[in-house]
Protein backbone atom coordinates (compact mmCIF):
# COMPACT_ATOMS: atom_id res chain seq x y z
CA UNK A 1 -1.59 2.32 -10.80
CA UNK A 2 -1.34 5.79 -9.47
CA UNK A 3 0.74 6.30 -6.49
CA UNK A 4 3.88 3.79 -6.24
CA UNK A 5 6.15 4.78 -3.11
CA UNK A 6 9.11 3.02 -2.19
CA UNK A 7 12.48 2.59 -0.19
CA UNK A 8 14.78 1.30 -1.84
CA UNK A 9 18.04 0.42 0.25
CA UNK A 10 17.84 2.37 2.57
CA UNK A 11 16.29 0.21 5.19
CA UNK A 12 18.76 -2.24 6.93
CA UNK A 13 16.55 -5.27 7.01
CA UNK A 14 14.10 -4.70 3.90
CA UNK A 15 15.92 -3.45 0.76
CA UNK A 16 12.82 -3.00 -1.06
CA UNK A 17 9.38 -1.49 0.43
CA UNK A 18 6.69 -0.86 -1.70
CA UNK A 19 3.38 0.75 -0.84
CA UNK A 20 1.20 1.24 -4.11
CA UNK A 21 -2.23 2.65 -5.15
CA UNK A 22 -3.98 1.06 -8.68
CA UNK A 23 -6.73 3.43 -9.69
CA UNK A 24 -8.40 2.16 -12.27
CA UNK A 25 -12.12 2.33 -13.92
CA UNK A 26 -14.21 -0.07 -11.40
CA UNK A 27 -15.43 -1.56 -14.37
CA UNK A 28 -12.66 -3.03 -15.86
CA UNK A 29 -12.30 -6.98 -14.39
CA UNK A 30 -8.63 -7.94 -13.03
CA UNK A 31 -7.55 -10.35 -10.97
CA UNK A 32 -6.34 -10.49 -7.27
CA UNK A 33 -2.25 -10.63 -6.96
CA UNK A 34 -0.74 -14.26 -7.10
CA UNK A 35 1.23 -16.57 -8.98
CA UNK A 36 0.35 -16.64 -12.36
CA UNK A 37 -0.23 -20.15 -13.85
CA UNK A 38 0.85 -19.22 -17.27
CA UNK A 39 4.34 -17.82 -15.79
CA UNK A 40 4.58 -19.32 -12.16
CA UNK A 41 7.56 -17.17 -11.42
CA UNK A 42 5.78 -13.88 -11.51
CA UNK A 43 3.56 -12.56 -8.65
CA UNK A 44 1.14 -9.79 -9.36
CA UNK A 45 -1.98 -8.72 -10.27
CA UNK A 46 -3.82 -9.00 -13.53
CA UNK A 47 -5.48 -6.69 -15.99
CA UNK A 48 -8.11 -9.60 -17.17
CA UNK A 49 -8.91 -7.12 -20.20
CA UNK A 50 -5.35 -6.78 -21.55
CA UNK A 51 -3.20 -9.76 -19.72
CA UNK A 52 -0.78 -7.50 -18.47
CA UNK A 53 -0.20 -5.88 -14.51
CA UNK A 54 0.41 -2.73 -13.35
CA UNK A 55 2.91 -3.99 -10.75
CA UNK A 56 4.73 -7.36 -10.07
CA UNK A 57 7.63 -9.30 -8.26
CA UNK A 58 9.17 -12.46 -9.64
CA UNK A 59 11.09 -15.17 -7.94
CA UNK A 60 14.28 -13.87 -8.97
CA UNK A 61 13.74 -10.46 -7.79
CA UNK A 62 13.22 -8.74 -10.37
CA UNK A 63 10.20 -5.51 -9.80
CA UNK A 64 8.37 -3.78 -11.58
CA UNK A 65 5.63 -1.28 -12.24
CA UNK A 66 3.95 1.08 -14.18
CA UNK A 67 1.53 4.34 -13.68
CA UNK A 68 -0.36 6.21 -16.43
CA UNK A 69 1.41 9.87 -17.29
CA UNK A 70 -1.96 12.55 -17.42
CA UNK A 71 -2.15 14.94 -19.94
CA UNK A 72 -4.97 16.84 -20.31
CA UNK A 73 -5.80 16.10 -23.59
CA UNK A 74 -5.30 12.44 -24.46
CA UNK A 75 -4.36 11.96 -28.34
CA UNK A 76 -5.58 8.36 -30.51
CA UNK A 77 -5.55 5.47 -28.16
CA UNK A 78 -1.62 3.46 -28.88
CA UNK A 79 -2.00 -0.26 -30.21
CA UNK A 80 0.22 -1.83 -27.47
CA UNK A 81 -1.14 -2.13 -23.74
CA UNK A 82 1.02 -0.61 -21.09
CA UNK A 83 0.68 -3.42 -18.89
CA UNK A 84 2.54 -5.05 -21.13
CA UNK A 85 5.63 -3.25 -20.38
CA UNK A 86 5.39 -4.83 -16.32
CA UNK A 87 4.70 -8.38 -17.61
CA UNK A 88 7.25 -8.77 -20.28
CA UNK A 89 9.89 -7.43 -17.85
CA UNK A 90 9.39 -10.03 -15.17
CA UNK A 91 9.47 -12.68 -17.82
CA UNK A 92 12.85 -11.48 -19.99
CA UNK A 93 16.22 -11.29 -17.98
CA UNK A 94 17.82 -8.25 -19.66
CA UNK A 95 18.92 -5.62 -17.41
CA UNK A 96 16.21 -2.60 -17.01
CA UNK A 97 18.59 0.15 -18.78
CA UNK A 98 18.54 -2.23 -21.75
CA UNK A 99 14.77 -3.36 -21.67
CA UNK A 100 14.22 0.48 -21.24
CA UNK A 101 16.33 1.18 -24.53
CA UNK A 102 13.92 -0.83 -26.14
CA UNK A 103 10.61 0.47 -25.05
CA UNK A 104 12.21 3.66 -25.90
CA UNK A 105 12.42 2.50 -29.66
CA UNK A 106 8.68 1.80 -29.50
CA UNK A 107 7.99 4.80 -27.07
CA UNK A 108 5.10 5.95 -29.64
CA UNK A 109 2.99 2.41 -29.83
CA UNK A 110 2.04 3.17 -26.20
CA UNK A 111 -0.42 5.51 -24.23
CA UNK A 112 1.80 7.92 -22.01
CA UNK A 113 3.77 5.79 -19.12
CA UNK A 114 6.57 6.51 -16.28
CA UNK A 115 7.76 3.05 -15.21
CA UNK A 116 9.96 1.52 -12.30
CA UNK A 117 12.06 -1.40 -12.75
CA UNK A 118 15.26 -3.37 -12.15
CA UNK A 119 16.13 -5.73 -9.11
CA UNK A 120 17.02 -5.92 -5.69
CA UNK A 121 20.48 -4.25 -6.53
CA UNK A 122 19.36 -1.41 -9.01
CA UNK A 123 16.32 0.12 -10.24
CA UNK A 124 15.84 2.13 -13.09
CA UNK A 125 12.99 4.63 -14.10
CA UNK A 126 11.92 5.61 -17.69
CA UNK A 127 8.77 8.01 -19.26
CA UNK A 128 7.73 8.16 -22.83
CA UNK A 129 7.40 11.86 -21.63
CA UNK A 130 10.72 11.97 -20.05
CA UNK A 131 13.93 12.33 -20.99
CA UNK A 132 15.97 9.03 -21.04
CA UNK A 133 16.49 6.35 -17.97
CA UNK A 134 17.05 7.14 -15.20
CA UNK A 135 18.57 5.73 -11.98
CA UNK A 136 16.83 5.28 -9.31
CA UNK A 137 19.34 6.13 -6.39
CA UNK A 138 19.03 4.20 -2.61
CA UNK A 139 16.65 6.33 -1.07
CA UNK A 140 12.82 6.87 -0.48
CA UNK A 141 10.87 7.56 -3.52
CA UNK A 142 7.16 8.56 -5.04
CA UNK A 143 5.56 8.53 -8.56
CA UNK A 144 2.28 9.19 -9.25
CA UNK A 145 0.75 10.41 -12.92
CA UNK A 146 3.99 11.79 -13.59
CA UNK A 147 7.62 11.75 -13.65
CA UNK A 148 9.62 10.13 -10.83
CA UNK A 149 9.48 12.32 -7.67
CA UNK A 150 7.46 14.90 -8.89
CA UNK A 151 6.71 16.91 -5.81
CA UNK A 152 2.41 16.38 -5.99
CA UNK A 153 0.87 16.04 -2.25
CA UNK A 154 0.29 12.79 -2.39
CA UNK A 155 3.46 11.97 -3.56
CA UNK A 156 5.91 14.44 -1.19
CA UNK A 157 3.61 13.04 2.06
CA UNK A 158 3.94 9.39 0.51
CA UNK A 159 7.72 10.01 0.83
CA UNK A 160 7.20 11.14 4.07
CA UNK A 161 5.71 8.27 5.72
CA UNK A 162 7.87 5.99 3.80
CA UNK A 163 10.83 7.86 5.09
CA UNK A 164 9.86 7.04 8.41
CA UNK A 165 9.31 3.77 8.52
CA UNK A 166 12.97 3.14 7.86
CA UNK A 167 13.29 3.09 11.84
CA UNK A 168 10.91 0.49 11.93
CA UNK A 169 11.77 -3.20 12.16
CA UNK A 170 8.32 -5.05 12.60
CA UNK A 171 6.69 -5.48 10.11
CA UNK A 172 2.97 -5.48 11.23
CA UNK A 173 4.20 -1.49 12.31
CA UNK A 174 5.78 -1.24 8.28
CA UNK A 175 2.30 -1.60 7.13
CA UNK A 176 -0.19 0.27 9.83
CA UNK A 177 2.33 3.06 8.67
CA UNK A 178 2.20 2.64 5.13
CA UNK A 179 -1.98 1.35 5.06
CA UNK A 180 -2.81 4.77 6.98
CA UNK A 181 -1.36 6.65 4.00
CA UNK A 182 -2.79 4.79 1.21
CA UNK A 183 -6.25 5.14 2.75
CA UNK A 184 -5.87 8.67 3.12
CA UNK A 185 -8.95 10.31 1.16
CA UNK A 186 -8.22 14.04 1.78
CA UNK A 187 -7.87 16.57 -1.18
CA UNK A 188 -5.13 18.35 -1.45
CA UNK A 189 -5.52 22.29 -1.14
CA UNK A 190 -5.97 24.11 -4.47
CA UNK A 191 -2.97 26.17 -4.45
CA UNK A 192 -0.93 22.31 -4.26
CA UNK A 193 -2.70 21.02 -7.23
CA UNK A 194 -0.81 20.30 -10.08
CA UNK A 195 -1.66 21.58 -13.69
CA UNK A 196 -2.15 18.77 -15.67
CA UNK A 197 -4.93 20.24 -18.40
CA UNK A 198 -7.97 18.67 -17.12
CA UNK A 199 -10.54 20.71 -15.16
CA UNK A 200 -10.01 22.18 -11.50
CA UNK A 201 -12.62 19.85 -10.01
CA UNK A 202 -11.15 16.33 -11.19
CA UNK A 203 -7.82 17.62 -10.07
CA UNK A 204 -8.67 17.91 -6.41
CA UNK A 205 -10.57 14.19 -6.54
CA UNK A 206 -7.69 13.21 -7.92
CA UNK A 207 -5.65 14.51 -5.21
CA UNK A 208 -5.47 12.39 -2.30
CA UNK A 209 -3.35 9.14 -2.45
CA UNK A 210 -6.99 6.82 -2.09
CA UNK A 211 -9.42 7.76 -4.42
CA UNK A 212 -13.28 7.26 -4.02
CA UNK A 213 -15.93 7.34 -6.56
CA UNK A 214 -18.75 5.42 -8.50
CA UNK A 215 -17.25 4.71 -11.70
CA UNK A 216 -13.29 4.81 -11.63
CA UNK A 217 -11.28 5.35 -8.20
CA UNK A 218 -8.74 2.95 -6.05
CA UNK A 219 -9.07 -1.00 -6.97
CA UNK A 220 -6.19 -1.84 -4.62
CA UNK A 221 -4.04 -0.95 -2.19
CA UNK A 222 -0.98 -2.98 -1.85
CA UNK A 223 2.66 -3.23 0.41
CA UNK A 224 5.17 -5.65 -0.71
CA UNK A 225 8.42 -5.92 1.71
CA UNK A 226 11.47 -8.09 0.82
CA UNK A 227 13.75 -8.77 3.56
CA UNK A 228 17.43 -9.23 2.91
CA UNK A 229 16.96 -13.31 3.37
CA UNK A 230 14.94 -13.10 0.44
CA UNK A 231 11.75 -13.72 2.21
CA UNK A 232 8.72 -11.47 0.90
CA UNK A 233 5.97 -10.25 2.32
CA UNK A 234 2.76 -8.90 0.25
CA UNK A 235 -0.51 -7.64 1.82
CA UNK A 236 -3.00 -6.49 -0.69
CA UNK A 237 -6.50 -4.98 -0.49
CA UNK A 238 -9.12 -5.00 -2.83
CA UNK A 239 -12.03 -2.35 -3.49
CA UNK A 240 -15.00 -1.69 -5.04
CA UNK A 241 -17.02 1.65 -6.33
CA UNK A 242 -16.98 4.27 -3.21
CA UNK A 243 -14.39 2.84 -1.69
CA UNK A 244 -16.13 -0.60 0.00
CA UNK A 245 -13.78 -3.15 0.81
CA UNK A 246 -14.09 -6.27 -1.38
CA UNK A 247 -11.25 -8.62 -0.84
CA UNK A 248 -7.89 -8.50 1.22
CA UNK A 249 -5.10 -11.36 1.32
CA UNK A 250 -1.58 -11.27 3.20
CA UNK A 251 1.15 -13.41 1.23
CA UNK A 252 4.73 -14.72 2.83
CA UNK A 253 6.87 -16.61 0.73
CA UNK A 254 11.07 -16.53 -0.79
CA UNK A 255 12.68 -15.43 -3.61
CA UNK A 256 15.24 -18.12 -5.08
CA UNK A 257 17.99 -14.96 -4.19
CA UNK A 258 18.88 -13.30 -0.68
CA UNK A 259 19.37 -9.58 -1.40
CA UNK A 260 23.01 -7.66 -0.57
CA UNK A 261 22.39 -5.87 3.35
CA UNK A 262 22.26 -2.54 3.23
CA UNK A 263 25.26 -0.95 4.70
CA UNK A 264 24.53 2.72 6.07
């Protein structure tokens, strides 16, 4: 997962709006988001290599996911899959500040990671290249490769379009809005790119929020929307190497909580 942008609270009928980017190597197999038969409550994706998801929703309302944090020079791969991280959240009940604590203790058996999680009344944010947790406040929000609302192109024009759809009710308008931007193949101009250590040329193909290429670029685009009545909506699209379209499925179904309104 590479670009995760959300509102969170700050829209009066859907307290949580996700739009979301996976990149991934084309080559590695995962499955299309559902309910998982091993743990029925969970709905997400699946990394068919590792067992684990990049991003997921479970019946109680609990969300979560994960994105890789670049450095240019990658040290020995860690024993423990990230993905991990997303799936055994959604399964445990502790709070995120205290399931953070713990990854924190074991920051070093995993590959760099910023993750999102919590519920429908608080989220929480945590890097093994951050400092500490972090709260994530009501509000409109972006992380790509890096810490939480790091101001990269993709990410500060993510927050954009997210910002506006909080004057949208419908919707089928929530996600032309939010699809547009996730599609969006343009690289960013040169003096925007961020430093990250690896080589001017893969930071501009890395720019744009949708990523095209042969080997490794965007496997999915996805918006999830949770009204207050608890009812959630989840559209996801699937692709293959240079961007062709492979799959898409739209999703409706209800949490077993209603979420508090947001009061402006």
């Amino acid at each position: 997962m590479c670009l995760i942008l959300l509102s969170f609270r700050a829209h009066r009928y859907f307290p949580l709006v996700v739009a979301a980017n996976r990149d991934e190597h084309h080559d590695r197999p995962a499955a299309p988001a559902g309910f998982w038969a091993d743990h029925p409550e969970i709905y997400a994706g699946r990394d068919l290599e590792k067992g684990g998801t990049w991003m997921g929703l479970n019946t109680n309302g609990r969300f979560a996911a994960i994105t890789n944090f670049r450095e240019g020079t990658p040290g020995a791969a860690a024993p423990r899959s990230r993905g991990e991280l997303v799936s055994r959240f959604l399964i445990s009940d502790a709070p995120a500040t205290e399931y953070f604590g713990k990854a924190a203790a074991n920051r070093a058996e995993y590959n760099p990671f910023s993750m999102i999680a919590g519920d429908l009344d608080a989220l929480n944010f945590y890097s093994n290249r951050g400092n500490g947790v972090v709260e994530v406040t009501p509000g409109c929000h972006g992380l790509s490769n890096h810490l939480l609302d790091t101001p990269w192109p993709k990410v500060t024009a993510g927050m954009a379009a997210v910002g506006a759809t909080r004057e949208l009710d419908d919707p089928d308008a929530i996600s032309a809005t939010l699809f547009a931007l996730l599609a969006d193949q343009q690289w960013a101009e040169d003096t925007q790119l961020p430093a990250t250590g690896i080589p001017t040329q893969r930071e501009r193909e890395l720019s744009p929020p949708f990523i095209s290429g042969e080997h490794y670029g965007t496997r999915s685009s996805t918006l999830l929307l949770v009204h207050t009545s608890g009812d959630v909506f989840v559209h996801e699209k699937r692709y293959g190497p240079n961007a062709m379209l492979q799959g898409e499925d739209a999703r409706a179904f209800r949490l077993e909580r209603t979420a508090r309104a947001v009061t402006s």
